[in-house]
Protein backbone atom coordinates (compact mmCIF):
# COMPACT_ATOMS: atom_id res chain seq x y z
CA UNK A 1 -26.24 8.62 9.64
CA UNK A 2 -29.24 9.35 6.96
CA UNK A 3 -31.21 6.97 5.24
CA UNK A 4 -30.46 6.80 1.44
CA UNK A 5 -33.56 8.61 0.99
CA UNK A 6 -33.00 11.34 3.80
CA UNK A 7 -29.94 12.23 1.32
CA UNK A 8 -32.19 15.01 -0.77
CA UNK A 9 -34.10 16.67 2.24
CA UNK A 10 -36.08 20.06 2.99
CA UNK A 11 -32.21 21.53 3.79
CA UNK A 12 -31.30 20.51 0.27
CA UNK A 13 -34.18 22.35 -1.14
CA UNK A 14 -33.78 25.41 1.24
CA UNK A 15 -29.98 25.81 -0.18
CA UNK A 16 -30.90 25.06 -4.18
CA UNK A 17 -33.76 27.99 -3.51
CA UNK A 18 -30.80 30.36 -1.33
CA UNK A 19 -28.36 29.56 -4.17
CA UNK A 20 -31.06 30.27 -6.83
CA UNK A 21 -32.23 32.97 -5.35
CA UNK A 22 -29.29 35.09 -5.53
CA UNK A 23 -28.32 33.56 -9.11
CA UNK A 24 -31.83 34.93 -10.56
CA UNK A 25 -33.06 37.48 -8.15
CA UNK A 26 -36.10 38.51 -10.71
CA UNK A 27 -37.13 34.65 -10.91
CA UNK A 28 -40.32 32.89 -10.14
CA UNK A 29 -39.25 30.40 -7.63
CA UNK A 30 -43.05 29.02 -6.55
CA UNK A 31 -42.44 25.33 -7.04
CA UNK A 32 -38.89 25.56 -5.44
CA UNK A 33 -40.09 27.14 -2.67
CA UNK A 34 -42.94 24.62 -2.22
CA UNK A 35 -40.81 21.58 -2.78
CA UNK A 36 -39.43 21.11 0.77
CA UNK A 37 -43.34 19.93 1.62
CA UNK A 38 -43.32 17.52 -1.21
CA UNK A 39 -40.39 15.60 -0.27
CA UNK A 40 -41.28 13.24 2.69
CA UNK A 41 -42.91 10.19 1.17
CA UNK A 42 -40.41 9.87 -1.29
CA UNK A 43 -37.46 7.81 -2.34
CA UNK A 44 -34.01 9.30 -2.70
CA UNK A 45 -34.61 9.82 -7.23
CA UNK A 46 -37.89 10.84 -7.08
CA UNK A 47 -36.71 13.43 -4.34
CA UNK A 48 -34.57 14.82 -7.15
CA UNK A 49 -36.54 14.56 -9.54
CA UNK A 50 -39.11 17.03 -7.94
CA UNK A 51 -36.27 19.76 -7.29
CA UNK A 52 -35.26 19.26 -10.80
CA UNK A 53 -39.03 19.86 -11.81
CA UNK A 54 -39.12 23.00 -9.47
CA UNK A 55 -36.01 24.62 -10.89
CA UNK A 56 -36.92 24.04 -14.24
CA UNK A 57 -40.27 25.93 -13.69
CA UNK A 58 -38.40 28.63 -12.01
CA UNK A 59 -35.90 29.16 -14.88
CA UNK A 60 -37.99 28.91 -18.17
CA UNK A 61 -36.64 29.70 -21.61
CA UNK A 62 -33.45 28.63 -22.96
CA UNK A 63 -30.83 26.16 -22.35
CA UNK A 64 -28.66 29.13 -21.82
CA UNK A 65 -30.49 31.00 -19.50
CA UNK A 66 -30.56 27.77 -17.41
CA UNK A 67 -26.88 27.22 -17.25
CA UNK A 68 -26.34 31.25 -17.03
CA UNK A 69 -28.35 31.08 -14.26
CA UNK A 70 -26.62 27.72 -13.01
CA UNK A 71 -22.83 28.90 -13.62
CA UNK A 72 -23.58 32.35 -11.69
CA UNK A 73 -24.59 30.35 -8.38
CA UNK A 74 -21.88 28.12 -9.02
CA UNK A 75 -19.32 30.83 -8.76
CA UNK A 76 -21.08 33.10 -6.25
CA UNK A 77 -22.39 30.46 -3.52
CA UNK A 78 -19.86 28.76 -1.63
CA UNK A 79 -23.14 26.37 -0.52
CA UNK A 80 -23.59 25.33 -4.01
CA UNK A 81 -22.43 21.51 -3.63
CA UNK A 82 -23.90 18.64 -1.99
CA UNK A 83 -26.77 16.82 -2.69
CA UNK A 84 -28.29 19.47 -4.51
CA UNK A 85 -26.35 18.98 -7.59
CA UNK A 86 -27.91 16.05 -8.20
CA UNK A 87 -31.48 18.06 -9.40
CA UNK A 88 -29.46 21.06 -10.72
CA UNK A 89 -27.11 18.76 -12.96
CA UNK A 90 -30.56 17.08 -14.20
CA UNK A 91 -32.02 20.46 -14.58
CA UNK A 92 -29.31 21.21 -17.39
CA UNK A 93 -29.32 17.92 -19.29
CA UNK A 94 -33.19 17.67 -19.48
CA UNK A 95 -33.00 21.25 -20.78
CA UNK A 96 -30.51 20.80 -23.03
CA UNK A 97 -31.94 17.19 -24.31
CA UNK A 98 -35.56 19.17 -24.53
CA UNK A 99 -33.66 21.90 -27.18
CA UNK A 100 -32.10 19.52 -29.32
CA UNK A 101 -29.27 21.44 -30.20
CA UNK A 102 -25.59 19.91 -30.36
CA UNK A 103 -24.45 23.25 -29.07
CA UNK A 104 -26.90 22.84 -26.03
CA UNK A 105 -25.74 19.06 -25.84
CA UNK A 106 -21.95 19.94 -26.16
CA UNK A 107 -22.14 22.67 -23.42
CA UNK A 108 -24.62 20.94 -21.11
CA UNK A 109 -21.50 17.77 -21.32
CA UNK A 110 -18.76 20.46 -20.43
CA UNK A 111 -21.30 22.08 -16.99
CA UNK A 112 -21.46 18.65 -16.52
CA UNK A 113 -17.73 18.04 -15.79
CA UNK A 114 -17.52 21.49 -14.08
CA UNK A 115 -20.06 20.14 -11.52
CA UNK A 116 -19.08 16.64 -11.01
CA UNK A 117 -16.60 17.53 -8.72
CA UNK A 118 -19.16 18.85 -5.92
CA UNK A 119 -20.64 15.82 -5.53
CA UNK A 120 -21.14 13.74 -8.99
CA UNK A 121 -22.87 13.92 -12.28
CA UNK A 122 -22.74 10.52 -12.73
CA UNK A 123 -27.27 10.61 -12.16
CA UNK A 124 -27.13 13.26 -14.48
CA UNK A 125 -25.35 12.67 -17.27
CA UNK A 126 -27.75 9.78 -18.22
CA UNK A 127 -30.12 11.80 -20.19
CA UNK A 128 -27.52 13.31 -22.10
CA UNK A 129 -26.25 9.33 -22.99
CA UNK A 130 -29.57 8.44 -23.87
CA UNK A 131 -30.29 11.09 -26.00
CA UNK A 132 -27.22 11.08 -28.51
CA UNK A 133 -24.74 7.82 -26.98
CA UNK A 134 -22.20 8.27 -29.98
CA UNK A 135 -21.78 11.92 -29.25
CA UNK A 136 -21.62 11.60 -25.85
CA UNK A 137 -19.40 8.93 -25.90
CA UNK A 138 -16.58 11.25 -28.27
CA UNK A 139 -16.83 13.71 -25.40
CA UNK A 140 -16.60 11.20 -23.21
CA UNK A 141 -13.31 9.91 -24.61
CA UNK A 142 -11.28 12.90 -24.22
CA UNK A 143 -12.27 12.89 -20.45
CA UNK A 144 -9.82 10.10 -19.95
CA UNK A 145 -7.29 12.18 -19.98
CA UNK A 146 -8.92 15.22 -17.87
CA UNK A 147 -6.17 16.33 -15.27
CA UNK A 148 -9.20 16.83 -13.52
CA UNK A 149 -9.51 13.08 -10.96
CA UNK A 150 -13.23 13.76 -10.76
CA UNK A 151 -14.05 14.08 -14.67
CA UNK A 152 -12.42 10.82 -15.01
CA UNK A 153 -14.13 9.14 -13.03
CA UNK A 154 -17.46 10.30 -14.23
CA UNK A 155 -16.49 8.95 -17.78
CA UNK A 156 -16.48 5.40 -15.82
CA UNK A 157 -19.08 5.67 -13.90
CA UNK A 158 -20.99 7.94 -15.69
CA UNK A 159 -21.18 5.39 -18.16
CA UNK A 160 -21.77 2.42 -16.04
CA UNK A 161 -24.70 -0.10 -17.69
CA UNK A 162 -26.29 -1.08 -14.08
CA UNK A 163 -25.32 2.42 -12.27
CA UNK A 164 -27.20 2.46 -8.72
CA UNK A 165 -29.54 4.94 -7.99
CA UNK A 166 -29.43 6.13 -12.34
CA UNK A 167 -31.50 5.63 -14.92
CA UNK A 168 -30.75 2.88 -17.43
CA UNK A 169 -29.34 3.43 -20.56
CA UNK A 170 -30.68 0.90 -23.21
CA UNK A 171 -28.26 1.26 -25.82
CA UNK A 172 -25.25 0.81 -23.90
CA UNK A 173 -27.06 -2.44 -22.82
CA UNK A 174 -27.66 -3.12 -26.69
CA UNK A 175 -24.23 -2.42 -28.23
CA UNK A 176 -22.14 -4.90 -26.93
CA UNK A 177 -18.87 -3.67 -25.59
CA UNK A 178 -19.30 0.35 -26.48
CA UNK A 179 -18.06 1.58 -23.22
CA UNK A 180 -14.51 -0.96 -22.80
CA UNK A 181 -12.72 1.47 -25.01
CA UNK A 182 -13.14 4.32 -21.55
CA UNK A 183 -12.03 1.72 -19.17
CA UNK A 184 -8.95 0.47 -21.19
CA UNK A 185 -8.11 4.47 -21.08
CA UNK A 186 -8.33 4.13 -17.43
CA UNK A 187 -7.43 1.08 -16.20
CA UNK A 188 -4.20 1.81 -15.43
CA UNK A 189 -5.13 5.29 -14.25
CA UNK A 190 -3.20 6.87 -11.02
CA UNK A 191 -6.76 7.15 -8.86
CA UNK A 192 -7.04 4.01 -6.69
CA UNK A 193 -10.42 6.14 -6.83
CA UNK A 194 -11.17 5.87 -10.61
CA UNK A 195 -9.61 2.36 -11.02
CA UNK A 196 -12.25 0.97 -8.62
CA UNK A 197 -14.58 2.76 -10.75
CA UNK A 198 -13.59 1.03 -13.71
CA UNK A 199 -13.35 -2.12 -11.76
CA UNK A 200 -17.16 -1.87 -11.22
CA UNK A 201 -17.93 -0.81 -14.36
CA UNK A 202 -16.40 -3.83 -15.99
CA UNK A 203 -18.15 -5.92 -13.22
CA UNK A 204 -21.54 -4.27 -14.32
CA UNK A 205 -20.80 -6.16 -17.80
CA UNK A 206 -20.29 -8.97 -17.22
CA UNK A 207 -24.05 -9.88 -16.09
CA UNK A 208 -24.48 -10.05 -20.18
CA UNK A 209 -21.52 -10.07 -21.16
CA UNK A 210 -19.08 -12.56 -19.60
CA UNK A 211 -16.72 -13.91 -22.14
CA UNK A 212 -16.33 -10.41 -23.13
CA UNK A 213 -15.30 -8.84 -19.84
CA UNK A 214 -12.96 -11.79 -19.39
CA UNK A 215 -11.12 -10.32 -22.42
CA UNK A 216 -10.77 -7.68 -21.55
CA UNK A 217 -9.22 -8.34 -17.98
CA UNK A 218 -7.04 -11.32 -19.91
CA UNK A 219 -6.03 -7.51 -22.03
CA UNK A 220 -4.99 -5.52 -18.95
CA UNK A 221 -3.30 -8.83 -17.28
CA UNK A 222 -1.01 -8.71 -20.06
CA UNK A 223 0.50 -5.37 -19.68
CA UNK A 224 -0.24 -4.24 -16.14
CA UNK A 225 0.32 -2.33 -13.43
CA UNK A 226 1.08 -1.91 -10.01
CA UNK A 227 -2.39 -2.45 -9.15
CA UNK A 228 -3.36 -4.62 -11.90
CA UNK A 229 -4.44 -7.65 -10.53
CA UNK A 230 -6.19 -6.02 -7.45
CA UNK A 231 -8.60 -4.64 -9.84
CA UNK A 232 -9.19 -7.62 -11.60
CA UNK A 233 -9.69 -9.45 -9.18
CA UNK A 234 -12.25 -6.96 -7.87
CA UNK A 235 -14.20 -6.65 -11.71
CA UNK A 236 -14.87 -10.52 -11.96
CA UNK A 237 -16.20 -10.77 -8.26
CA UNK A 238 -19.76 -12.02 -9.79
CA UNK A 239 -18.40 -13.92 -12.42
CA UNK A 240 -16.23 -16.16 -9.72
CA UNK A 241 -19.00 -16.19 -7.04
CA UNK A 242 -21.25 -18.09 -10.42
CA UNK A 243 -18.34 -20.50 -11.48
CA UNK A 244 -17.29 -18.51 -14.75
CA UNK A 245 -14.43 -20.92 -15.97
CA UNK A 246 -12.63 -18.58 -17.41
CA UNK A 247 -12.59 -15.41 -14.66
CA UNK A 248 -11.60 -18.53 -12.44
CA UNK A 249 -8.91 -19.28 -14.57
CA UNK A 250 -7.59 -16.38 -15.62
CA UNK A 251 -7.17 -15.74 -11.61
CA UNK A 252 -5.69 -18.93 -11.19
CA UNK A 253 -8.04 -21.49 -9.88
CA UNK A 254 -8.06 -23.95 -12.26
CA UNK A 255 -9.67 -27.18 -11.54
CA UNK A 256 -8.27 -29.04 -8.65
CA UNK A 257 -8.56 -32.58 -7.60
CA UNK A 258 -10.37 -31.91 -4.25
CA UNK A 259 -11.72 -34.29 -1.69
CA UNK A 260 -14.67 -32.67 0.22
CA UNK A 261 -16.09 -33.61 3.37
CA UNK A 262 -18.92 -31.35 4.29
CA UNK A 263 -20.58 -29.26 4.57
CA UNK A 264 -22.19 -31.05 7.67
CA UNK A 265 -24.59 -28.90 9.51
CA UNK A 266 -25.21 -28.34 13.17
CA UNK A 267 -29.27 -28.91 12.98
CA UNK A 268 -31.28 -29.59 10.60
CA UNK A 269 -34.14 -27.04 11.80
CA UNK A 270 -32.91 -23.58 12.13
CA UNK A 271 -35.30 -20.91 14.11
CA UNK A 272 -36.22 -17.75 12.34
CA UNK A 273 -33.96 -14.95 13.39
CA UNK A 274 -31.37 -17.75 14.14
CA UNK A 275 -28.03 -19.24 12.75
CA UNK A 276 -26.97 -22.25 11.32
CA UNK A 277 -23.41 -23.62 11.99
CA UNK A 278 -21.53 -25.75 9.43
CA UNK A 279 -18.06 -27.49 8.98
CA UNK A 280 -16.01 -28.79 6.08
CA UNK A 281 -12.69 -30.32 5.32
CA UNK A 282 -10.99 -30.17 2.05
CA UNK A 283 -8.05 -32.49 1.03
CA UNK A 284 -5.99 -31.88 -1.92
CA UNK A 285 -5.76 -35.24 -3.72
CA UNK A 286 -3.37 -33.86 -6.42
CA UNK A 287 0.04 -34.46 -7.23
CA UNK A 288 0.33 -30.84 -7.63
CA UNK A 289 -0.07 -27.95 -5.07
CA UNK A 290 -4.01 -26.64 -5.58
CA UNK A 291 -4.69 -23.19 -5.83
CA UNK A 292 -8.59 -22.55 -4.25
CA UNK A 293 -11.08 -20.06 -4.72
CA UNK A 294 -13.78 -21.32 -1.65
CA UNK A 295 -17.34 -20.46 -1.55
CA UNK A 296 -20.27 -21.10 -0.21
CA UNK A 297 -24.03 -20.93 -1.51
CA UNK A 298 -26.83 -20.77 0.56
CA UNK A 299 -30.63 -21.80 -1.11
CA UNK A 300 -33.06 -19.67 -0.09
CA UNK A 301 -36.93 -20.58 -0.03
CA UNK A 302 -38.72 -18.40 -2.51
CA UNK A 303 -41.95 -17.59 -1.69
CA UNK A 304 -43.55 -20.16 -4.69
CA UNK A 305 -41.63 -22.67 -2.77
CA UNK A 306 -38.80 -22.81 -5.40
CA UNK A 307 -35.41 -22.06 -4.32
CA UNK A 308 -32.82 -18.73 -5.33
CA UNK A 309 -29.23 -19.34 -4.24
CA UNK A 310 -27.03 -16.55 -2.37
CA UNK A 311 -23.27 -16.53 -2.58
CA UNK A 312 -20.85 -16.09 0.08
CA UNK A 313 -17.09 -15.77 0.19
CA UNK A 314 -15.33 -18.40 2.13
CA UNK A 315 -11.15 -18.52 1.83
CA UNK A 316 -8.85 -18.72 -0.66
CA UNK A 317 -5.96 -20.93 -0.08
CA UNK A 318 -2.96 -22.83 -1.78
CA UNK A 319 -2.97 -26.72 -0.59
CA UNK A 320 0.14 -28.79 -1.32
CA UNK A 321 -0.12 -32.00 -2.22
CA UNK A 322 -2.29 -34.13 0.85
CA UNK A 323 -2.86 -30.81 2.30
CA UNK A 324 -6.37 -30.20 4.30
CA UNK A 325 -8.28 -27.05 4.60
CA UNK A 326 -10.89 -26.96 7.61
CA UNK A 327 -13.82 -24.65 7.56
CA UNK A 328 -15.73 -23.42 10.37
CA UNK A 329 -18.59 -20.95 9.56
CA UNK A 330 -21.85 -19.76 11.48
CA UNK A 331 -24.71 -18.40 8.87
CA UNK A 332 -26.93 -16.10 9.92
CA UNK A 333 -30.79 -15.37 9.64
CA UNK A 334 -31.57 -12.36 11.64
CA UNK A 335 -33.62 -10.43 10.12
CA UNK A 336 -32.26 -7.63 7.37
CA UNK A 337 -33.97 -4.67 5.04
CA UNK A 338 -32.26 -6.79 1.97
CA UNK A 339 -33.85 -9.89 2.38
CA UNK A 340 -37.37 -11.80 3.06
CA UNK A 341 -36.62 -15.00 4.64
CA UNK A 342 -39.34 -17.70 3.85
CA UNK A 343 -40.16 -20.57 6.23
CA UNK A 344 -39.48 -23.90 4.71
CA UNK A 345 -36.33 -25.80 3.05
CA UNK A 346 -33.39 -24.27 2.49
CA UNK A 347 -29.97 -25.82 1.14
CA UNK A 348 -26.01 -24.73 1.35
CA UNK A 349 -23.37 -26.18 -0.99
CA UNK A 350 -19.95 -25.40 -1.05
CA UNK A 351 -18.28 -24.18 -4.44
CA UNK A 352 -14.93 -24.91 -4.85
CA UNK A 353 -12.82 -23.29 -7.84
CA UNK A 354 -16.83 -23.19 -9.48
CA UNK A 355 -17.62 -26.23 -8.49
CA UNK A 356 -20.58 -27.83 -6.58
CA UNK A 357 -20.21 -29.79 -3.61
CA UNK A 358 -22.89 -32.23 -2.55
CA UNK A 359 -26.07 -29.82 -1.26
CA UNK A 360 -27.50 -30.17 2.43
CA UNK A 361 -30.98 -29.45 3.14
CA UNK A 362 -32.45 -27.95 6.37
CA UNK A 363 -35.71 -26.10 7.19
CA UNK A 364 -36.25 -22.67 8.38
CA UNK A 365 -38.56 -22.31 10.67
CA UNK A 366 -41.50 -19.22 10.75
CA UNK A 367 -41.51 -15.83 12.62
CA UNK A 368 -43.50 -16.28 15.70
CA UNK A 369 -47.19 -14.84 15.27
C-alpha cells in the first residue's frame, strides 16, 4: 500500500497528460509533460499543486476553454478518475476564482459536482469557498438534496472547517455556525457514507465551538433516526475524550458516585520502545445504577520538559448499585511516525464520565545511543 504522498505519482501525471492530450490535441503541454520529474521530494498537496500548475500553463485563456477542454476528457477517457482529479478539479476553481465572474464561479461549482464522483472535490472546492463563502454556500444548499450520494457528501465535507489534506477556509472558522444548516439537511440522510461525513464535520466544530455543536446534536436527538445516536455519538468523540459536560450528558454519563482504585502501575521506569502495564477497579457507590464513559490519559514529556496529555478509550459500562469494574490495560511506547517520545516523566490518569482520577507518575527512559 502507498504512502499518502505516493498517492499523486509520475503514473498520475502520465494519465492527466494522455487524457489531456487527446482533450486538446493542438495544446502546449511542456510543464505537464515535465511534471512527472518534479514530483519526488514532495508531499501529497504540493504534488497536486504542481500538476495543477502544469495544466494551467498548458490550457491558457479562459475559464471556458479550461473546462471545455476538461469536460471533453471527461467524456472521452475512460482513465479520467483517480488521483488526478485532484489537480484538474483545482485547475478549474483557480481559473474560475482568477476570472472573477459569477458565471465562471457558478459553472466551475456545477464541474465540480460532475467530478466529485471520480474520486472527490472536496480539495478543490476550497478556493471556490474562499473566494465568495455566501455564494458558495446557496449552491451548496441545494446539493443536499442531489440524488447524486457523492454531491452530498461533498456539501459536508467539502465544507468541513479542519478538512485533512485541504486548505483552510478562514471565514467558515470566523462565522460561527455557517455550515450546521448543510448538516441538519443531512443528518438524517440514507448514506451511512454521508452521515459519517456529517458526523465529522460536526466533530471538526466543536474544537471552537463546543456548546454549539452540543446543540445541535441535543437538535437531531430530538427527532431522530435509525442511526441517530450512532452518529452522535461518533461527532462528540473529542468533546467526551476532554470532559465536555454536556456531550457527556447528553450521551448519558452524568456524574456518578465512583470509587476508584488505580490506576496502579507495573514499574515505575518504563524502557524506550517498551510498555507500561496498569490496573484499576471501579466501585459504584451510588444508590442508583451508574452509567460510565471510561478513559484513560496518558502525559507525555514535551520536549521543554512540560507535559501534553493523550487520550485513550477505555470501556463503557453500566454498574448497579456496589457493582465493580476491573481494568487491565498494557500501554505501549514503540516507536510510531505520529509521535516523538521524550525521555523523562510521564503521568496516566483515568477519566471517568470527565472526570480526573488521582495521576501516577513514571519515567521513560532514552533510546539507546
Amino acid at each position: 500500500m502507498p504512502f499518502a504522498d505516493e498517492l499523486v505519482n509520475d503514473r498520475t501525471a502520465r494519465d492527466l497528460l494522455s487524457a489531456i492530450e487527446k482533450a486538446a490535441p493542438t495544446a502546449e503541454l511542456t510543464a505537464l509533460r515535465a511534471a512527472p520529474g518534479l514530483l519526488g521530494p514532495l508531499a501529497l498537496r504540493p504534488r497536486a499543486d504542481v500538476l495543477r500548475d502544469a495544466l494551467l500553463a498548458g490550457i491558457p485563456g479562459t475559464y471556458a476553454e479550461l473546462a471545455g477542454v476538461v469536460r471533453t476528457a471527461a467524456d472521452s477517457s475512460e482513465g479520467f478518475t483517480g488521483w488526478l482529479i485532484w489537480p484538474v478539479t483545482s485547475a478549474i476553481a483557480a481559473r474560475a476564482v482568477e476570472e472573477n465572474s459569477t458565471t465562471a464561479f457558478d459553472d466551475a461549482m456545477a464541474l465540480l459536482a460532475d467530478l466529485t464522483g471520480r474520486l472527490t472535490a472536496e480539495f478543490a472546492i476550497r478556493a471556490l469557498l474562499r473566494h465568495d463563502l455566501d455564494r458558495a454556500l446557496g449552491i451548496i444548499a441545494r446539493w443536499t438534496t442531489s440524488d447524486d450520494i457523492e454531491v452530498r457528501r461533498l456539501a459536508s465535507e467539502g465544507t468541513r472547517p479542519y478538512l485533512p489534506w485541504s486548505t483552510r477556509v478562514p471565514e467558515i472558522i470566523a462565522r460561527r455556525g455557517i455550515t450546521v444548516p448543510i448538516l441538519d439537511a443531512l443528518y438524517l440522510d440514507d448514506s451511512e457514507y454521508v452521515r459519517r461525513s456529517v458526523a465529522n464535520h460536526l466533530n471538526d466544530l466543536s474544537r471552537d465551538e463546543p456548546d454549539l455543536v452540543v446543540a445541535a446534536a441535543r437538535r437531531w436527538l430530538d427527532a431522530p433516526g435509525a442511526d441517530t445516536a450512532r452518529l452522535v455519538r461518533h461527532a462528540l468523540r473529542t468533546l467526551v475524550k476532554s470532559g465536555h459536560p454536556g456531550a457527556l450528558e447528553l450521551l448519558g454519563f452524568a456524574h456518578a458516585a465512583v470509587e476508584i482504585d488505580g490506576p496502579l502501575l507495573d514499574r515505575t521506569t518504563v524502557p524506550f520502545g517498551g510498555s507500561i502495564r496498569f490496573t484499576a477497579t471501579i466501585r459504584n457507590t451510588g444508590a442508583t445504577p451508574a452509567r460510565l464513559s471510561i478513559d484513560y490519559v496518558i502525559h507525555h514529556r514535551k520536549a521543554n520538559g512540560g507535559q501534553t496529555g493523550k487520550t485513550f478509550k477505555l470501556a463503557t459500562c453500566t454498574l448497579a448499585p456496589g457493582e465493580a469494574h476491573t481494568i487491565d490495560r498494557e500501554h505501549s511506547f514503540r516507536p510510531i511516525s505520529t509521535r516523538r517520545y521524550y525521555p523523562g516523566g510521564h503521568a496516566i490518569e483515568l477519566r471517568i464520565n470527565g472526570i480526573a482520577s488521582d495521576r501516577f507518575t513514571f519515567d521513560l527512559e532514552a533510546a539507546p545511543a
